[in-house]
N, C-alpha and C. Protein backbone atom coordinates (compact mmCIF):
# COMPACT_ATOMS: atom_id res chain seq x y z
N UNK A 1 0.65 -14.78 23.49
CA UNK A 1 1.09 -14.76 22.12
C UNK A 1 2.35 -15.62 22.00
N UNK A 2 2.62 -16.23 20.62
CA UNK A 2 4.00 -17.39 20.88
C UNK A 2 5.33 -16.27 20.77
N UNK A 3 6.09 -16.75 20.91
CA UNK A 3 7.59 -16.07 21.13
C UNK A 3 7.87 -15.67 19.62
N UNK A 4 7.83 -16.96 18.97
CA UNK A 4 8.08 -16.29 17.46
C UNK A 4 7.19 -14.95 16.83
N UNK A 5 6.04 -15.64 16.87
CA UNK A 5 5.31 -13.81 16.14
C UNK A 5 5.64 -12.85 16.87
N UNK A 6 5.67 -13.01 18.20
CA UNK A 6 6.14 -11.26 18.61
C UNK A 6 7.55 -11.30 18.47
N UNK A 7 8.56 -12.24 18.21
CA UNK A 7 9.73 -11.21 17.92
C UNK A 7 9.57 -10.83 15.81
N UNK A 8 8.77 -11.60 15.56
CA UNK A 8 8.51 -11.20 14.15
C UNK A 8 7.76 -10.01 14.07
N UNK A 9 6.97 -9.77 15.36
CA UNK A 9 6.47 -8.07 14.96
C UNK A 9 7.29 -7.39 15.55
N UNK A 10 8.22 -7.61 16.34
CA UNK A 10 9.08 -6.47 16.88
C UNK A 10 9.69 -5.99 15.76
N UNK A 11 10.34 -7.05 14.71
CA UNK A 11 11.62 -6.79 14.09
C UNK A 11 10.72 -5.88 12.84
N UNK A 12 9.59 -5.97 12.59
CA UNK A 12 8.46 -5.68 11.92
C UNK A 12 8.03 -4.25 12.11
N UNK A 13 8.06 -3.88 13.02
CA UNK A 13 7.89 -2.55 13.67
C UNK A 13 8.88 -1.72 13.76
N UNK A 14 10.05 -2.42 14.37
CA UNK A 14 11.73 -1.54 14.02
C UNK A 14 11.90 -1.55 12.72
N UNK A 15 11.72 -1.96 11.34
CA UNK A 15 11.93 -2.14 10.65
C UNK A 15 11.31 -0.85 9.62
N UNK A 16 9.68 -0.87 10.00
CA UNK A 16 8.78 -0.04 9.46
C UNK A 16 9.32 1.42 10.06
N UNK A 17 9.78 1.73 10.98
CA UNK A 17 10.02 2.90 12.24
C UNK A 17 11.31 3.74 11.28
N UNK A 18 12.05 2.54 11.18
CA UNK A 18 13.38 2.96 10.81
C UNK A 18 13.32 3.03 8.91
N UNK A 19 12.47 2.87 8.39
CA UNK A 19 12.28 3.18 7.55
C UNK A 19 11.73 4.48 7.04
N UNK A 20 10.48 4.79 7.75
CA UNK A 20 9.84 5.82 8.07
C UNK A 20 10.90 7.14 7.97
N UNK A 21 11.91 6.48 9.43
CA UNK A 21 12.43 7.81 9.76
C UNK A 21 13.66 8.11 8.58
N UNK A 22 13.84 7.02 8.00
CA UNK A 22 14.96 7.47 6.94
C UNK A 22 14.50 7.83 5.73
N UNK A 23 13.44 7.98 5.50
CA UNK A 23 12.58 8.80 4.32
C UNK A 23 12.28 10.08 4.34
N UNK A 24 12.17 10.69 5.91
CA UNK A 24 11.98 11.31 6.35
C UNK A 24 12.58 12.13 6.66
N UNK A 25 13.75 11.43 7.22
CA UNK A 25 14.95 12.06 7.39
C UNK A 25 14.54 12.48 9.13
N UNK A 26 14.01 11.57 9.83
CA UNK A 26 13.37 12.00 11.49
C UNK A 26 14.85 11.88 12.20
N UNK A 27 15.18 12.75 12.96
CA UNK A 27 15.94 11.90 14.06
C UNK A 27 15.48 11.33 15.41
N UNK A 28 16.12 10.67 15.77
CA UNK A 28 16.06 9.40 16.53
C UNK A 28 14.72 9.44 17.56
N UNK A 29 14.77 10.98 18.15
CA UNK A 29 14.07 11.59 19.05
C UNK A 29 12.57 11.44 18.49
N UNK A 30 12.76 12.11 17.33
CA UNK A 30 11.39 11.92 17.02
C UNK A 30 10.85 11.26 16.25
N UNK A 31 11.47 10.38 16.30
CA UNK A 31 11.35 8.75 15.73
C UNK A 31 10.32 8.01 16.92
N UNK A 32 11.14 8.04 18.03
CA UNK A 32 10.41 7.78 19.32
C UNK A 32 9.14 7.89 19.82
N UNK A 33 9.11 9.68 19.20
CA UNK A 33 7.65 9.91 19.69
C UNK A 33 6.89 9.45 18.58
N UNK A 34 7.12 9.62 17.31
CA UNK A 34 6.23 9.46 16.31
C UNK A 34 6.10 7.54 16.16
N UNK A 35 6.87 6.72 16.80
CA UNK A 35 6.91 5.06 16.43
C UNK A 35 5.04 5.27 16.57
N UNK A 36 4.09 4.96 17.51
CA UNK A 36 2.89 4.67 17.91
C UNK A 36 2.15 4.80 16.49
N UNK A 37 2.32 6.22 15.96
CA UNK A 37 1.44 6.76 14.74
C UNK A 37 2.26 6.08 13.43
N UNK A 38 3.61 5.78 13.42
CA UNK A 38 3.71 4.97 12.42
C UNK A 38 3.34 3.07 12.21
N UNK A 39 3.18 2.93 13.37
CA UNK A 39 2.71 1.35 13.88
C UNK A 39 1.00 1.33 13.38
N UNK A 40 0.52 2.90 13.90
CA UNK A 40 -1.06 2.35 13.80
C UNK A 40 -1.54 2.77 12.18
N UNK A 41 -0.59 3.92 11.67
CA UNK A 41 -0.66 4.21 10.34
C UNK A 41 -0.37 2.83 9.59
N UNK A 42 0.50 2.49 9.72
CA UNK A 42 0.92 0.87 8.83
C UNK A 42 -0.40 0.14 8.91
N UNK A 43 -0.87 -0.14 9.90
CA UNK A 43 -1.82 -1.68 10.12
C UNK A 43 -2.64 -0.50 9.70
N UNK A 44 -3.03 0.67 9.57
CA UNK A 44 -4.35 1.16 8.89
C UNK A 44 -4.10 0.70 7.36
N UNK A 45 -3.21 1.04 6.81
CA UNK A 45 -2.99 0.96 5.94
C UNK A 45 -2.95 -0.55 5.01
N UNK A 46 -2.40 -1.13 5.68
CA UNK A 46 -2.20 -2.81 5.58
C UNK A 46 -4.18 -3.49 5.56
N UNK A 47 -4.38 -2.82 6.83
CA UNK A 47 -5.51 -3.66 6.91
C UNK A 47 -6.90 -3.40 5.47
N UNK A 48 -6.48 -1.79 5.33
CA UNK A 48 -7.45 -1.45 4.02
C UNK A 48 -7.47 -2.22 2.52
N UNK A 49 -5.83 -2.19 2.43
CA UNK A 49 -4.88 -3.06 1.52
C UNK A 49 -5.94 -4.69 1.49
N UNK A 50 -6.06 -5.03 2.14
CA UNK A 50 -6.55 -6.54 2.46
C UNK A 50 -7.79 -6.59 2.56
N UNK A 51 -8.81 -5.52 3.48
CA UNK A 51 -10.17 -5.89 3.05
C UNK A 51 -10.60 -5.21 1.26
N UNK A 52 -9.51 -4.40 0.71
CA UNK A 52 -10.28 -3.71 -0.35
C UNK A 52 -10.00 -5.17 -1.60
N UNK A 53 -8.62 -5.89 -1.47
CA UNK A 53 -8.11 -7.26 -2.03
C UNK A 53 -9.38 -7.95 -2.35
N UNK A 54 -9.77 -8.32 -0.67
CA UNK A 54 -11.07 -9.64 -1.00
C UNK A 54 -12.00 -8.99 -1.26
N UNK A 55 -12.17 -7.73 -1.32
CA UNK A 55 -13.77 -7.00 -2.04
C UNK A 55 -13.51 -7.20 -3.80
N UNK A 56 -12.33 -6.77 -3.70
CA UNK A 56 -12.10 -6.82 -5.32
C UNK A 56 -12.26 -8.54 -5.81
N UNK A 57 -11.57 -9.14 -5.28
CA UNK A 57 -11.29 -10.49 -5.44
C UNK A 57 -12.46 -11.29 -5.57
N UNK A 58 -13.88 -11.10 -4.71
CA UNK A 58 -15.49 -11.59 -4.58
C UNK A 58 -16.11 -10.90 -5.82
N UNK A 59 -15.86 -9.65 -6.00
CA UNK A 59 -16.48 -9.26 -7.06
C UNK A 59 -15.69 -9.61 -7.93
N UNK A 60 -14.20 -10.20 -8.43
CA UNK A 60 -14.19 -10.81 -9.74
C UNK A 60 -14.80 -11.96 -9.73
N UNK A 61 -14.86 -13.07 -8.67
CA UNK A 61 -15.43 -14.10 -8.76
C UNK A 61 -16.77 -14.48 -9.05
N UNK A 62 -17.80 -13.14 -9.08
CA UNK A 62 -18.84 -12.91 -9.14
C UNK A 62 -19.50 -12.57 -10.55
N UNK A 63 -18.17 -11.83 -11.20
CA UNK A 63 -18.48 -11.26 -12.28
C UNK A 63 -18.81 -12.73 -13.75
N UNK A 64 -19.65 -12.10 -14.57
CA UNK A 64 -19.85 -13.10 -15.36
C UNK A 64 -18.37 -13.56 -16.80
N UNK A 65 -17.97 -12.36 -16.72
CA UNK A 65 -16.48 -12.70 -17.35
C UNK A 65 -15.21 -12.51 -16.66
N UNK A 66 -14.68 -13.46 -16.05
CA UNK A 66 -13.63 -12.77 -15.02
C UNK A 66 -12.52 -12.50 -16.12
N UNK A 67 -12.03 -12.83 -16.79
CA UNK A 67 -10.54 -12.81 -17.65
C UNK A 67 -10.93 -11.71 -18.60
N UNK A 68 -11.93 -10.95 -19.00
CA UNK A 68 -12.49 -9.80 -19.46
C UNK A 68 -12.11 -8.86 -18.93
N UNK A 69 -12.70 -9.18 -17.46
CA UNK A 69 -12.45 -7.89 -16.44
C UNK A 69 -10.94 -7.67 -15.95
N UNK A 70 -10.45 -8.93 -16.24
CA UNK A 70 -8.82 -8.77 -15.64
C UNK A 70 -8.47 -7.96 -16.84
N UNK A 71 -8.11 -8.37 -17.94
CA UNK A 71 -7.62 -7.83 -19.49
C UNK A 71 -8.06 -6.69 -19.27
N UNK A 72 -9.33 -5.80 -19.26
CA UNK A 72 -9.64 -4.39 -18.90
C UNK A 72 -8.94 -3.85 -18.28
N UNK A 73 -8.88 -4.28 -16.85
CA UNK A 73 -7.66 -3.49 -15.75
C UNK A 73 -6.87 -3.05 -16.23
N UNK A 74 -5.97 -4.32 -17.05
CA UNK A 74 -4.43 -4.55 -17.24
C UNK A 74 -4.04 -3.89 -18.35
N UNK A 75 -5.72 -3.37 -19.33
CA UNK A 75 -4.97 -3.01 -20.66
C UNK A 75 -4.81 -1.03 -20.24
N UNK A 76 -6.14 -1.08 -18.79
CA UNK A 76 -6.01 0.18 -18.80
C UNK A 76 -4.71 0.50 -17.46
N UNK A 77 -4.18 -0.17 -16.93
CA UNK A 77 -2.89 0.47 -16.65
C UNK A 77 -1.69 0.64 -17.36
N UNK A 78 -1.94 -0.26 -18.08
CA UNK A 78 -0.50 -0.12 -19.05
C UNK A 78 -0.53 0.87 -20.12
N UNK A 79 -2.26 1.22 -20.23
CA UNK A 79 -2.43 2.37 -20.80
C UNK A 79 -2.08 4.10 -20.10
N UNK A 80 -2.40 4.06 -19.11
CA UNK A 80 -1.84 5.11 -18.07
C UNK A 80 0.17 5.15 -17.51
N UNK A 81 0.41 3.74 -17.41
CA UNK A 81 2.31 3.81 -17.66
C UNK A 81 2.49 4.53 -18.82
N UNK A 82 1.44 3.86 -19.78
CA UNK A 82 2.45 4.59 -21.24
C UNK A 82 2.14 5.55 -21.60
N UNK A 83 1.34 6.29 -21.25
CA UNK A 83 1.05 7.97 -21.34
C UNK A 83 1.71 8.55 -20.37
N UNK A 84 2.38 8.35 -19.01
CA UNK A 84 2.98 8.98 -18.18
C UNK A 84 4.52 8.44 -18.79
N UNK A 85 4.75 7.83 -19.18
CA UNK A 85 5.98 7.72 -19.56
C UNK A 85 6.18 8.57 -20.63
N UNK A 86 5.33 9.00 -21.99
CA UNK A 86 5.02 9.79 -22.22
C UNK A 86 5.22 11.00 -22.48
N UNK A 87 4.91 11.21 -21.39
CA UNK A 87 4.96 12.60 -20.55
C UNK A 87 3.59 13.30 -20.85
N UNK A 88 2.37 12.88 -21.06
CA UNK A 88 1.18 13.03 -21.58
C UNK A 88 0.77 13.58 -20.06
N UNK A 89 -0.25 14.82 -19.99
CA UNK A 89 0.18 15.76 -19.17
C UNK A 89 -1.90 16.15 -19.44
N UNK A 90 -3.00 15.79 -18.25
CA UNK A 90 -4.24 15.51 -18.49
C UNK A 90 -4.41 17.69 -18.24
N UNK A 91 -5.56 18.00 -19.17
CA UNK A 91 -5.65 19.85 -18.87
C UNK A 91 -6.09 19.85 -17.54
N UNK A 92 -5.40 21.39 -17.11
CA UNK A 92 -5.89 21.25 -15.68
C UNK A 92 -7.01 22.21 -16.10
N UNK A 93 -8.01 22.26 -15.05
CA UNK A 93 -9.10 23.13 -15.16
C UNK A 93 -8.85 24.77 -14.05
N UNK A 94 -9.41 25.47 -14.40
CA UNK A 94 -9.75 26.93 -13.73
C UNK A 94 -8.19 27.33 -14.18
């Protein structure tokens, strides 16, 4: 592997670790043990992030109106910000 990407994933990994643990509030100790599961949690996470991207991304390219389907998305999140901003509150059931 070249010198540069692995010190770019080191600093990448301390970075994610020490983030983790300050959200968390971990100390150091079990920062240590837990680094492995936050390294393989990230790239799970990352990697889903990226194949679900180009699934979405093929199927807009696919679709027969793409700027339709974007405007849809966009009108329905900004529709969900502005009901949670709101404070619009969906019934719960049972």
């Amino acid at each position: 592997m070249r010198p540069r990407l692995t010190a770019l994933s080191i600093v990448a990994i301390t970075a994610a670790a020490l983030l983790v643990a300050w959200v968390y509030e971990l100390s150091l100790e079990n920062l240590l043990v837990l680094a492995p599961v936050i390294v393989v949690g990230a790239a799970a996470a990352a990697g889903l992030l990226v194949l679900w991207t180009r699934v979405g991304l093929e199927w807009l390219q696919a679709s027969r109106h793409p700027r339709r389907v974007v405007m849809l998305l966009v009108a329905g999140l900004v529709l969900v910000a502005v009901l949670t901003v709101l404070g619009v509150e969906l019934p719960r059931e049972g």
